[in-house]
N, C-alpha and C. Protein backbone atom coordinates (compact mmCIF):
# COMPACT_ATOMS: atom_id res chain seq x y z
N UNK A 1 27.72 -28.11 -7.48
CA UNK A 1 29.15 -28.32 -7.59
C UNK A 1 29.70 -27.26 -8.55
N UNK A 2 30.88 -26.53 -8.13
CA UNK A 2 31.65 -25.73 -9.02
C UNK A 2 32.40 -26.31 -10.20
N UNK A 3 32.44 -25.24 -11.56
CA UNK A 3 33.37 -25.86 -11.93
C UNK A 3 34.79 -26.20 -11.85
N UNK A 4 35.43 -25.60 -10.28
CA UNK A 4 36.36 -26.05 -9.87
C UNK A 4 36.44 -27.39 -9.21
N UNK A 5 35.30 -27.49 -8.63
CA UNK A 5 35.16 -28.82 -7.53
C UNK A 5 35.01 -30.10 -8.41
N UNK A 6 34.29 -29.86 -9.63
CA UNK A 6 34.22 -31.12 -11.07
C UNK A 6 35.89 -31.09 -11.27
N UNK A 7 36.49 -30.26 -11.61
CA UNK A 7 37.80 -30.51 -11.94
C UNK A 7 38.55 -30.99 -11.29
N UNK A 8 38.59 -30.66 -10.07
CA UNK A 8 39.03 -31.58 -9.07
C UNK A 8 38.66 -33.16 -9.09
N UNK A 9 37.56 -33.37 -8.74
CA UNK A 9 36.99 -34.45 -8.69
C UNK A 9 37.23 -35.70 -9.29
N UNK A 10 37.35 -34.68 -10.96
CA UNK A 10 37.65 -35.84 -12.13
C UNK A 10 38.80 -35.89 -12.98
N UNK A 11 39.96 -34.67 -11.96
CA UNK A 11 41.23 -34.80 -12.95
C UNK A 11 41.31 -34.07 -13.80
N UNK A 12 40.25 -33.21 -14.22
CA UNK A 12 40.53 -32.77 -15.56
C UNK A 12 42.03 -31.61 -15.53
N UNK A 13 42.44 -31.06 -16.64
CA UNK A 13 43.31 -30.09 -16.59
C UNK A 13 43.31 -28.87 -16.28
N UNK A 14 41.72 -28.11 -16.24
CA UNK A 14 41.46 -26.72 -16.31
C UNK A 14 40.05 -26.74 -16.13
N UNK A 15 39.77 -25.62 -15.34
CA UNK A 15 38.62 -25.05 -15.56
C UNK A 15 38.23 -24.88 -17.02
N UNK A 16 38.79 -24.03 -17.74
CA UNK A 16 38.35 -23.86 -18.87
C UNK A 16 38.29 -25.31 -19.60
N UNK A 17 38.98 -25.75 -19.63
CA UNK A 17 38.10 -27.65 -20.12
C UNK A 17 36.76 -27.64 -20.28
N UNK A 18 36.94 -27.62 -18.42
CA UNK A 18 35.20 -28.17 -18.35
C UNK A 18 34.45 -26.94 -19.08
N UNK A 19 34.79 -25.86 -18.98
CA UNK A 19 33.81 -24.75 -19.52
C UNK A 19 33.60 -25.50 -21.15
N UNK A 20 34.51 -25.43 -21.62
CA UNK A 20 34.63 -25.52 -23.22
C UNK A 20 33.67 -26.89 -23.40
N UNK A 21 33.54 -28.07 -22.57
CA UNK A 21 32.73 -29.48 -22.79
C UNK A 21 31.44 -28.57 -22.70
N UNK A 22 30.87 -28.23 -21.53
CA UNK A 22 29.80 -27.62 -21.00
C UNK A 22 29.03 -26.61 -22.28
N UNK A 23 29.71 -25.76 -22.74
CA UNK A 23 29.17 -24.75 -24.28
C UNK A 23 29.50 -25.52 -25.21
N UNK A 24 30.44 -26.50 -25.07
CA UNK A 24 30.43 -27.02 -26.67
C UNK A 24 31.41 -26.36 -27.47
N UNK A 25 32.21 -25.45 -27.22
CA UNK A 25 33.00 -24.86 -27.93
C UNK A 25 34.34 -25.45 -28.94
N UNK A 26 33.83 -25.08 -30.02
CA UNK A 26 34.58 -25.71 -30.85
C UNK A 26 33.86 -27.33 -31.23
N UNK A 27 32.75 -27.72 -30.60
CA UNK A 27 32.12 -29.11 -30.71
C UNK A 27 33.03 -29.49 -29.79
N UNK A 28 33.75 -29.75 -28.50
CA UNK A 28 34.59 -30.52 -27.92
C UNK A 28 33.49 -31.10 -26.73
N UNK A 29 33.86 -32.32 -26.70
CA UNK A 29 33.15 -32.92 -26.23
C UNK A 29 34.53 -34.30 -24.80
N UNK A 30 34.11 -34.24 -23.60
CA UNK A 30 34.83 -34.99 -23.26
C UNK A 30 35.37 -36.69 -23.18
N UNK A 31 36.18 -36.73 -22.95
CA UNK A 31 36.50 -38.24 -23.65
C UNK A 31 36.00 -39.24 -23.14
N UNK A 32 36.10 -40.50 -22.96
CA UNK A 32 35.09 -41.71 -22.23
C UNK A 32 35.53 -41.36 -21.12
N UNK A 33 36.44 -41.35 -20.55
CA UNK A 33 37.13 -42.04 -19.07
C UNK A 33 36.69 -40.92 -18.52
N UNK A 34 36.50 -39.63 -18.48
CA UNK A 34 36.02 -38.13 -18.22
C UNK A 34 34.69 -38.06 -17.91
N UNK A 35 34.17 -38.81 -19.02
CA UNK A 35 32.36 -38.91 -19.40
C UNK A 35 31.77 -40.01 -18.04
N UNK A 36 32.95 -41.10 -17.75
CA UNK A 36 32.68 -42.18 -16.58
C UNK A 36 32.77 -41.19 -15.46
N UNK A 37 33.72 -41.04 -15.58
CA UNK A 37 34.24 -39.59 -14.36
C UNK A 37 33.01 -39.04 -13.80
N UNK A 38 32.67 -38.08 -14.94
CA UNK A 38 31.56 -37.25 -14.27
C UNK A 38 30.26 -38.00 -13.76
N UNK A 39 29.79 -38.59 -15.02
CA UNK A 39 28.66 -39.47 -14.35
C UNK A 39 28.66 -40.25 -12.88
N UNK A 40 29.56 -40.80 -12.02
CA UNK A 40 30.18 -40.92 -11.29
C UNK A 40 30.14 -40.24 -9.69
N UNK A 41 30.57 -39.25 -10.06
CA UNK A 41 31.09 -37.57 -9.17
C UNK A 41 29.51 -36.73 -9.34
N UNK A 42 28.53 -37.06 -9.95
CA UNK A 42 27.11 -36.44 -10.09
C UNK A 42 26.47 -37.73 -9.72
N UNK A 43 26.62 -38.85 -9.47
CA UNK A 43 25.47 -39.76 -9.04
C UNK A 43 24.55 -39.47 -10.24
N UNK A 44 25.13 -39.60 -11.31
CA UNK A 44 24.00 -40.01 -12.48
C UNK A 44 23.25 -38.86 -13.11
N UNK A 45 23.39 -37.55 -12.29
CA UNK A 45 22.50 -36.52 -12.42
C UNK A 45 23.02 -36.36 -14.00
N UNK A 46 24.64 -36.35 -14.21
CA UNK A 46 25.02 -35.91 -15.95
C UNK A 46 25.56 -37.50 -16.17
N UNK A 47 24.83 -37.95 -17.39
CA UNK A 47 24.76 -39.32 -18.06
C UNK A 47 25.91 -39.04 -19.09
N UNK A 48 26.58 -40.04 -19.10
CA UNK A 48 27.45 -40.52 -20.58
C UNK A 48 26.66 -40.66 -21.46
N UNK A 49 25.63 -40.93 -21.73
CA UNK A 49 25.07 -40.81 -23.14
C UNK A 49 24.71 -38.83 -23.27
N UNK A 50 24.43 -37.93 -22.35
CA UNK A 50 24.32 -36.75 -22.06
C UNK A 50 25.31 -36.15 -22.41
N UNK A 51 26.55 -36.74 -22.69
CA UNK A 51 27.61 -35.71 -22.69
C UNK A 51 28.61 -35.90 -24.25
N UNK A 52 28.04 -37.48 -24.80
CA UNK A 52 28.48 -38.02 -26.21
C UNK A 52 26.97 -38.64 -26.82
N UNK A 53 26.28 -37.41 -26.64
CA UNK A 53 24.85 -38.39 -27.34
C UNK A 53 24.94 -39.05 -29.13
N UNK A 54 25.97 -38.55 -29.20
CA UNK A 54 26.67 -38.88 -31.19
C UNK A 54 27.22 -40.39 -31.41
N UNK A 55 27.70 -40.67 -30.00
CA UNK A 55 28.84 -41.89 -30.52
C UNK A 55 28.81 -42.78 -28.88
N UNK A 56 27.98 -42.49 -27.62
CA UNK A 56 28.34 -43.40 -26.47
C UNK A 56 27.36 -44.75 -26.80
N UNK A 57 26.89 -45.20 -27.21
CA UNK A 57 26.38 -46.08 -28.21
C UNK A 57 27.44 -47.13 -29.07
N UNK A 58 28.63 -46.55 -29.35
CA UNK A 58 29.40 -47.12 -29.88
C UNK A 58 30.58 -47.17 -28.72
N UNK A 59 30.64 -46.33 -27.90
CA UNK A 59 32.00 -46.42 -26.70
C UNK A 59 31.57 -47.63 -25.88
N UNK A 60 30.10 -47.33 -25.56
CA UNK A 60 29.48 -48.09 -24.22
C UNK A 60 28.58 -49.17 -24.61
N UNK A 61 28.79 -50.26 -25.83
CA UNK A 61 27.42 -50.87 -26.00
C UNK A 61 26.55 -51.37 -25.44
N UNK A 62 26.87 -51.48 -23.79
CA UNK A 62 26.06 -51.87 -22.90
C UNK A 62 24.81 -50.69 -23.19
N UNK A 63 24.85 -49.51 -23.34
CA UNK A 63 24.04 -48.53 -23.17
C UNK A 63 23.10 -48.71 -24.65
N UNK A 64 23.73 -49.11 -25.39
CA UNK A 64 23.21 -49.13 -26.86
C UNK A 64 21.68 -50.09 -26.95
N UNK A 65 21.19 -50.35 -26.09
CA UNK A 65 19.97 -50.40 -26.40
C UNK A 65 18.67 -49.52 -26.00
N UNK A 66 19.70 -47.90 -24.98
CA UNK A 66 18.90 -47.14 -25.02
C UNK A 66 18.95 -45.94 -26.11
N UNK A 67 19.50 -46.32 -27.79
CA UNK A 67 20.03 -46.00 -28.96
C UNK A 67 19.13 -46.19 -29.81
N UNK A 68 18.09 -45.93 -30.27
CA UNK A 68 17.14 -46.16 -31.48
C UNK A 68 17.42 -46.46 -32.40
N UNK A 69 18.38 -45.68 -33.19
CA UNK A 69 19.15 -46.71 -34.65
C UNK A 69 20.14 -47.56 -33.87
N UNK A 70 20.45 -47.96 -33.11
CA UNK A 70 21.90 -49.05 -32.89
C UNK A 70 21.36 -50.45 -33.03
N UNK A 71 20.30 -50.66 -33.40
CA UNK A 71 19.84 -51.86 -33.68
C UNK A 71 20.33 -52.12 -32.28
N UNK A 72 20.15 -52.02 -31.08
CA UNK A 72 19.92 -52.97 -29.74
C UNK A 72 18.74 -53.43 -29.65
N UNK A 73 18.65 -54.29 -28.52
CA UNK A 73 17.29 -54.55 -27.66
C UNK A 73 16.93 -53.58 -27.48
N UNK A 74 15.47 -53.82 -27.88
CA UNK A 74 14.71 -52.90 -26.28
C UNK A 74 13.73 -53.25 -25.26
């Protein structure tokens, strides 16, 4: 998939968006509803915890027991 065809897909505003999530530039990182988005539009191939590995633990606590410090289950 291009990074035009992701932008499409998931709404975003710009190519350069997605570029800037993708390098990290500036630390920018995309927001939840973006992060659902993609995971989504890739069939899982790019994970929400993959794209906020800092804090989707705290967005998604369903996911938070695949979190080592979040004190979840495991």
């Amino acid at each position: 998939m291009s990074v035009s065809e992701l932008r499409q897909a998931i709404c975003a505003k710009s190519d350069a968006q997605i570029r800037q999530w993708r390098f990290g530039y500036d630390d920018r990182v995309p927001g939840p509803a973006y992060c659902v988005r993609i995971e989504r539009v890739t069939g899982g191939l790019v994970r929400r915890q993959d794209l906020r590995p800092d804090d989707y633990f705290e967005i998604w606590p369903d996911l938070s027991a695949q979190h080592p410090q979040s004190g979840g289950m495991q």
